[in-house]
C-alpha atoms as a PDB file:
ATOM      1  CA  UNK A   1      44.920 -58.531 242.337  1.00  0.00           C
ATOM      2  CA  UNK A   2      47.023 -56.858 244.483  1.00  0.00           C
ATOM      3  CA  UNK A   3      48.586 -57.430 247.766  1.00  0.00           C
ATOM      4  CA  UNK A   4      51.160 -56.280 250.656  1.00  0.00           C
ATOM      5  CA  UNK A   5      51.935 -56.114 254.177  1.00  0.00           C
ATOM      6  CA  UNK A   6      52.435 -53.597 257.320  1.00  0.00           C
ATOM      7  CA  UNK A   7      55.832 -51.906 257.785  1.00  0.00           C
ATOM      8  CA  UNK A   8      58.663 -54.623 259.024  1.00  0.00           C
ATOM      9  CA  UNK A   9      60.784 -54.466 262.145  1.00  0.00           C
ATOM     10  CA  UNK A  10      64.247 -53.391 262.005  1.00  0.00           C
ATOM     11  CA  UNK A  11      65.966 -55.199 264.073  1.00  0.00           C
ATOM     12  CA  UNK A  12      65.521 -59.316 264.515  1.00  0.00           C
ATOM     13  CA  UNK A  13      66.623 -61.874 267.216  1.00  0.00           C
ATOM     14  CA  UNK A  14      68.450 -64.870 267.189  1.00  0.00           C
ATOM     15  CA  UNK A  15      66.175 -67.112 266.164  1.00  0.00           C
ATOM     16  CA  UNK A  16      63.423 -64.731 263.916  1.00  0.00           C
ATOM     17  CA  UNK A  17      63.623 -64.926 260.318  1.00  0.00           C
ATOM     18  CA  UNK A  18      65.509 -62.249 258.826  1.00  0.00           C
ATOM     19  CA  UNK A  19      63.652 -58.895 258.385  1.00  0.00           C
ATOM     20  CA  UNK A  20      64.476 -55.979 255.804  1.00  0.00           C
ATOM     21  CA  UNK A  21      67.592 -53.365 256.975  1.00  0.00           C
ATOM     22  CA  UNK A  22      65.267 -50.679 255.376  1.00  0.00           C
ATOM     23  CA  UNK A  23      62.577 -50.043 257.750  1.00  0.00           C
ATOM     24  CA  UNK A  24      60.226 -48.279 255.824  1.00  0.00           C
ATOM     25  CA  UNK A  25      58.424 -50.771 253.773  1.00  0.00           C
ATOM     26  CA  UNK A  26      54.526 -50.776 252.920  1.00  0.00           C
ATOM     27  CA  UNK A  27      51.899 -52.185 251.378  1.00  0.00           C
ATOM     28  CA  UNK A  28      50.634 -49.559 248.839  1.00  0.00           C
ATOM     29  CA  UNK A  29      46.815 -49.855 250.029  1.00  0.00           C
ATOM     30  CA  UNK A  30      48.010 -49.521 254.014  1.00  0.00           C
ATOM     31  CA  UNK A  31      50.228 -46.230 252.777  1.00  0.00           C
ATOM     32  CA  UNK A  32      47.238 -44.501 250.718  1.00  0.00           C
ATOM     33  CA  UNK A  33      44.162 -45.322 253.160  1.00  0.00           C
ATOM     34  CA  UNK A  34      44.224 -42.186 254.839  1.00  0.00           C
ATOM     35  CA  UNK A  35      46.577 -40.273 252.416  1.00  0.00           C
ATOM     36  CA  UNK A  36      44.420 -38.891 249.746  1.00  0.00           C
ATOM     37  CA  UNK A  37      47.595 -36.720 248.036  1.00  0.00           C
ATOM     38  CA  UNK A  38      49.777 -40.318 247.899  1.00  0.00           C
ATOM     39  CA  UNK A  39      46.634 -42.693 246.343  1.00  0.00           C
ATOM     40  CA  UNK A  40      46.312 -39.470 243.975  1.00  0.00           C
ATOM     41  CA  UNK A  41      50.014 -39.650 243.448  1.00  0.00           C
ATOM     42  CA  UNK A  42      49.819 -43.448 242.555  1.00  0.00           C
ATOM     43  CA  UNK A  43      46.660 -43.914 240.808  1.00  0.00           C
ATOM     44  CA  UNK A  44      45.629 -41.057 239.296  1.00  0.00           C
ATOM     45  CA  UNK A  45      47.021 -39.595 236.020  1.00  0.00           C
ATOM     46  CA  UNK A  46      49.803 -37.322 236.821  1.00  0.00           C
ATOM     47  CA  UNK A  47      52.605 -35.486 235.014  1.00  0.00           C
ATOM     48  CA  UNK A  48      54.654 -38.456 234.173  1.00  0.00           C
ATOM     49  CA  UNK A  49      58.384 -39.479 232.734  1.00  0.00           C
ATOM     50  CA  UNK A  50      58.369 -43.063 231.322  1.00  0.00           C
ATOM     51  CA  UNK A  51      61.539 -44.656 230.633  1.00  0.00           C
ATOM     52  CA  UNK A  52      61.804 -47.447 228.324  1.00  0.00           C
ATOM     53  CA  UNK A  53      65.221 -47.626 226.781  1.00  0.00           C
ATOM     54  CA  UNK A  54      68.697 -45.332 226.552  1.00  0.00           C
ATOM     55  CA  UNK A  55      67.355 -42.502 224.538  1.00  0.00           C
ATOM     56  CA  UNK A  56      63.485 -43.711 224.842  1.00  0.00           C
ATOM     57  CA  UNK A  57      61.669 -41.646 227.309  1.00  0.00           C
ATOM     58  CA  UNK A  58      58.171 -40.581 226.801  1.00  0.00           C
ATOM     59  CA  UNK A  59      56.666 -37.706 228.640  1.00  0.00           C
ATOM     60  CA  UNK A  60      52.883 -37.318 229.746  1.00  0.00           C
ATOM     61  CA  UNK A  61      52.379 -33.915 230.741  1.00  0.00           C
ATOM     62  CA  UNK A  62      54.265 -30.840 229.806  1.00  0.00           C
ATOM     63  CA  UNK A  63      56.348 -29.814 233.016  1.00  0.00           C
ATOM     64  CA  UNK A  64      56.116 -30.484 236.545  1.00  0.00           C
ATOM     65  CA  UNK A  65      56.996 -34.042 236.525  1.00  0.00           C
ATOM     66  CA  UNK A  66      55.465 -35.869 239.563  1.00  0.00           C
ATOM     67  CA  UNK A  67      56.572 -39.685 238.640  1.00  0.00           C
ATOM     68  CA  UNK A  68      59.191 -41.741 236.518  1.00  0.00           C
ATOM     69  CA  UNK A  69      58.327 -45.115 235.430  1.00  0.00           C
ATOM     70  CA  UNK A  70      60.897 -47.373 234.662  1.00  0.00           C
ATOM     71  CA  UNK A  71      62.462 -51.413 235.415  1.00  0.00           C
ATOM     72  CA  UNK A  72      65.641 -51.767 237.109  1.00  0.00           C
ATOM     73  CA  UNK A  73      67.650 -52.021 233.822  1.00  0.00           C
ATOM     74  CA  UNK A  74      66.752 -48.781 232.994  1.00  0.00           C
ATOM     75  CA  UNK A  75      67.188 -47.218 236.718  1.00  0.00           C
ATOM     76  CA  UNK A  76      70.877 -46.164 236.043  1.00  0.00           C
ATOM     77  CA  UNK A  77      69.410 -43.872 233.804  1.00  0.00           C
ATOM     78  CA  UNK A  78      67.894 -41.966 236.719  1.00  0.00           C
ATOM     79  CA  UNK A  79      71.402 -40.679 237.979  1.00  0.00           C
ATOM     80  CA  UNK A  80      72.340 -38.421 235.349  1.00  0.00           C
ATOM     81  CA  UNK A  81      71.716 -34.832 236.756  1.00  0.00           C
ATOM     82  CA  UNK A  82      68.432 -33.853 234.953  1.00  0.00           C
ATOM     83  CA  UNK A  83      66.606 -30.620 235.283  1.00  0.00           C
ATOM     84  CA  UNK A  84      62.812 -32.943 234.212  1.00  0.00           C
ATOM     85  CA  UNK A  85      63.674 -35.129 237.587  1.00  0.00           C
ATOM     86  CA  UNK A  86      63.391 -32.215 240.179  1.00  0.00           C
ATOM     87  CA  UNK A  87      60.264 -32.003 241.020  1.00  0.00           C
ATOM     88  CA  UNK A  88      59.518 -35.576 240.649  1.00  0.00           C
ATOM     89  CA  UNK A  89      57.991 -37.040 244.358  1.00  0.00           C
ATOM     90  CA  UNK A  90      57.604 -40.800 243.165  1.00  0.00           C
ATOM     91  CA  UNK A  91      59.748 -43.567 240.962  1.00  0.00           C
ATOM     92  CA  UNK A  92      57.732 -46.259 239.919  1.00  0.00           C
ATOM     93  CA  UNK A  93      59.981 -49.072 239.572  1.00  0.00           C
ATOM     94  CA  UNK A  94      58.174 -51.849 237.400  1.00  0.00           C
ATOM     95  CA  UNK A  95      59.213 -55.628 237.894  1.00  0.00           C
ATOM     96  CA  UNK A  96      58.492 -58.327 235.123  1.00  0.00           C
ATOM     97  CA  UNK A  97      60.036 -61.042 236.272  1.00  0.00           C
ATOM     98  CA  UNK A  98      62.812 -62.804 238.550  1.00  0.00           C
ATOM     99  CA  UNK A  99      65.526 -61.673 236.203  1.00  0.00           C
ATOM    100  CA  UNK A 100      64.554 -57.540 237.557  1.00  0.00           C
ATOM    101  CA  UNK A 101      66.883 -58.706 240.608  1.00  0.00           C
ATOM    102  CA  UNK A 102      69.528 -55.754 240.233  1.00  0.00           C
ATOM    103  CA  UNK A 103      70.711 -53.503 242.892  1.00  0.00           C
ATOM    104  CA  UNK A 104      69.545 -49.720 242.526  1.00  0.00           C
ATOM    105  CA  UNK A 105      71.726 -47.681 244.561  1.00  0.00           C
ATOM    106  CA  UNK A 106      69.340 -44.656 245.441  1.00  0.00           C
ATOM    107  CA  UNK A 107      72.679 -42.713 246.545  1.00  0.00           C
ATOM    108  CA  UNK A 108      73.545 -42.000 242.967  1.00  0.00           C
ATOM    109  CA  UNK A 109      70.282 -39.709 242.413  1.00  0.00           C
ATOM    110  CA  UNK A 110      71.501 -36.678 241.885  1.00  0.00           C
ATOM    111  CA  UNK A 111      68.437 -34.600 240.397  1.00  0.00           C
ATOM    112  CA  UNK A 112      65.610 -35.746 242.954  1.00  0.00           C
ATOM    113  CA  UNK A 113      65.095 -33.199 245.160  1.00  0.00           C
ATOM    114  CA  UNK A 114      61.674 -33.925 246.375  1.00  0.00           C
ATOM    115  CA  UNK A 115      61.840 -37.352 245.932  1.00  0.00           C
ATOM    116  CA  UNK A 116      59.344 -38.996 248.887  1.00  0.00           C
ATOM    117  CA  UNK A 117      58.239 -42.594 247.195  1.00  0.00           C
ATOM    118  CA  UNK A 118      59.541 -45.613 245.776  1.00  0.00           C
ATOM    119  CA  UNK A 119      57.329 -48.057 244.517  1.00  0.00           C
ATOM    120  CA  UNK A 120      58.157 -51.709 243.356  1.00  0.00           C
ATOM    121  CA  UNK A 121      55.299 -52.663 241.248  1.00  0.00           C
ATOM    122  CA  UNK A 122      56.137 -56.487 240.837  1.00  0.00           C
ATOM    123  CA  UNK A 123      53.734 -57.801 237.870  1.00  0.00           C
ATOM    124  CA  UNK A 124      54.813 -61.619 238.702  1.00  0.00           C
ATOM    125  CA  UNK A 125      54.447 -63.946 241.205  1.00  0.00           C
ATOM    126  CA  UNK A 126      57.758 -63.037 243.442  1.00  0.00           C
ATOM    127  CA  UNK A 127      56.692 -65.292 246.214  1.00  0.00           C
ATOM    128  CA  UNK A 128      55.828 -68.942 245.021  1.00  0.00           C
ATOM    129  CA  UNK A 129      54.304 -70.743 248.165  1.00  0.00           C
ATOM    130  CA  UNK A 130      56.296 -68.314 250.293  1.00  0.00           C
ATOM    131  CA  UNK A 131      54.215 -65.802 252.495  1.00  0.00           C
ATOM    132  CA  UNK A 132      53.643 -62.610 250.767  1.00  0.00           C
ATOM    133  CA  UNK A 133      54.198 -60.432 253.829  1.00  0.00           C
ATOM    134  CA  UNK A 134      57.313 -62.696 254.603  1.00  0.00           C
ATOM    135  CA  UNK A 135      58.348 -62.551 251.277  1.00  0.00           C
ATOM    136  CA  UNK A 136      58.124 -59.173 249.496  1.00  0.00           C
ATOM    137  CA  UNK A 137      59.507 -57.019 252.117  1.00  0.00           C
ATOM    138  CA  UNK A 138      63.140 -58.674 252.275  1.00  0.00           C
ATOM    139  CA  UNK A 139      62.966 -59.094 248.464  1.00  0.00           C
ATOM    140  CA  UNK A 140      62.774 -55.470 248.269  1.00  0.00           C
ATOM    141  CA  UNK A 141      65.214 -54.808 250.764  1.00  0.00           C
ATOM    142  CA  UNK A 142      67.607 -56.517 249.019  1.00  0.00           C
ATOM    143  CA  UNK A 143      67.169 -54.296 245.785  1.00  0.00           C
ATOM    144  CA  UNK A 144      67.699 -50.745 247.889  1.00  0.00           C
ATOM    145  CA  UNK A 145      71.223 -49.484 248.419  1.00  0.00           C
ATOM    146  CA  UNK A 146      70.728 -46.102 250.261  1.00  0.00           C
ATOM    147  CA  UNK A 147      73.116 -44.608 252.928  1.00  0.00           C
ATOM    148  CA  UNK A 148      70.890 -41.809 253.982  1.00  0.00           C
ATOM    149  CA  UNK A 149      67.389 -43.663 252.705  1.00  0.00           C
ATOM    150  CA  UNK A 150      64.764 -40.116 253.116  1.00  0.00           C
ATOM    151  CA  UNK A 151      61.620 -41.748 250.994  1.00  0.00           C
ATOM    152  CA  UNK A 152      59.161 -44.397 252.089  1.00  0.00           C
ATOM    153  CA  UNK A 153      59.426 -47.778 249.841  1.00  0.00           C
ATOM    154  CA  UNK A 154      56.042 -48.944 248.793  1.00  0.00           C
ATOM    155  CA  UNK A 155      55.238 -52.559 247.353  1.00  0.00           C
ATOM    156  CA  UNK A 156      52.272 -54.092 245.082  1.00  0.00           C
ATOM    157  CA  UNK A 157      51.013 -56.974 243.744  1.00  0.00           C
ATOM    158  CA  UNK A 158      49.897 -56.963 240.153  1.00  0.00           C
ATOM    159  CA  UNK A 159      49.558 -60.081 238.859  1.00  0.00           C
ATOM    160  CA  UNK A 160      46.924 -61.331 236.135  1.00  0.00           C
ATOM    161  CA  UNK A 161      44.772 -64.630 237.373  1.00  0.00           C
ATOM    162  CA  UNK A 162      43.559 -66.265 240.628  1.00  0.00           C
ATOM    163  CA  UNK A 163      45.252 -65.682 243.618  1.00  0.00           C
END
């Protein structure tokens, strides 16, 4: 199943809950319903660099890369200079479980020139018997560090069972 919410607020008054810093946070399915080149982006199979360890990447495609896959342990990894990361539009960021809670500071990208979408992919339930569209949005705020933020941060849902 998957699930999101509309973009939050940025600012919040006295006595609102909290709401992200980053302003530009969506629900995957709200950001590709009229955007056929971004649901294309996400879901179909695209030139892809998966990163699963310090010297484990695998590469679908040949050149071109359109997407990086990888958890927040491995994220640092992204801000090496690399010629494979400039034409890259998306980073998939994939979280397991509560223990993906690091900061990724997006200022240290270095190679991602045309870099437009972030995508948390959480594949556990984040938000207990909290409100999903209270819940996700701040979670993922608190994960971006990004003076100059120029991509949109998307959010899904993706978790086996009932919901």
């Amino acid at each position: 199943m998957c699930a999101s919410i509309a973009p939050m607020a940025v600012s919040a008054q006295e006595n609102e809950e909290p709401t992200p810093n980053y302003p530009l946070i969506f629900k995957t399915s709200d950001a590709v319903a009229n955007n056929p080149l971004l649901k294309a982006l996400i879901y179909d199979l695209q030139p892809t660099i998966f990163i699963n360890g310090p010297a484990d990447r695998f590469l679908y495609g040949n050149a071109g890369f359109r997407a990086v896959e990888c958890s927040p342990s491995q994220f640092a990894q992204l801000y090496v200079a690399d010629p494979l990361f400039v034409s890259v539009e998306l980073i998939r960021i994939k979280l397991k479980s509560p223990a993906d809670a690091e900061i990724l500071d997006f200022d240290q990208l270095q190679s991602f020139t045309k870099l437009t979408y972030i995508l948390f992919l959480y594949e556990y339930e984040v938000c207990g018997n909290e409100e999903i569209t209270d819940c996700i949005p701040m979670d993922v705020d608190e994960k971006i560090t990004a003076a100059n933020p120029n991509f949109i941060v998307l959010y899904e849902l993706s978790v086996a069972g009932d919901q």
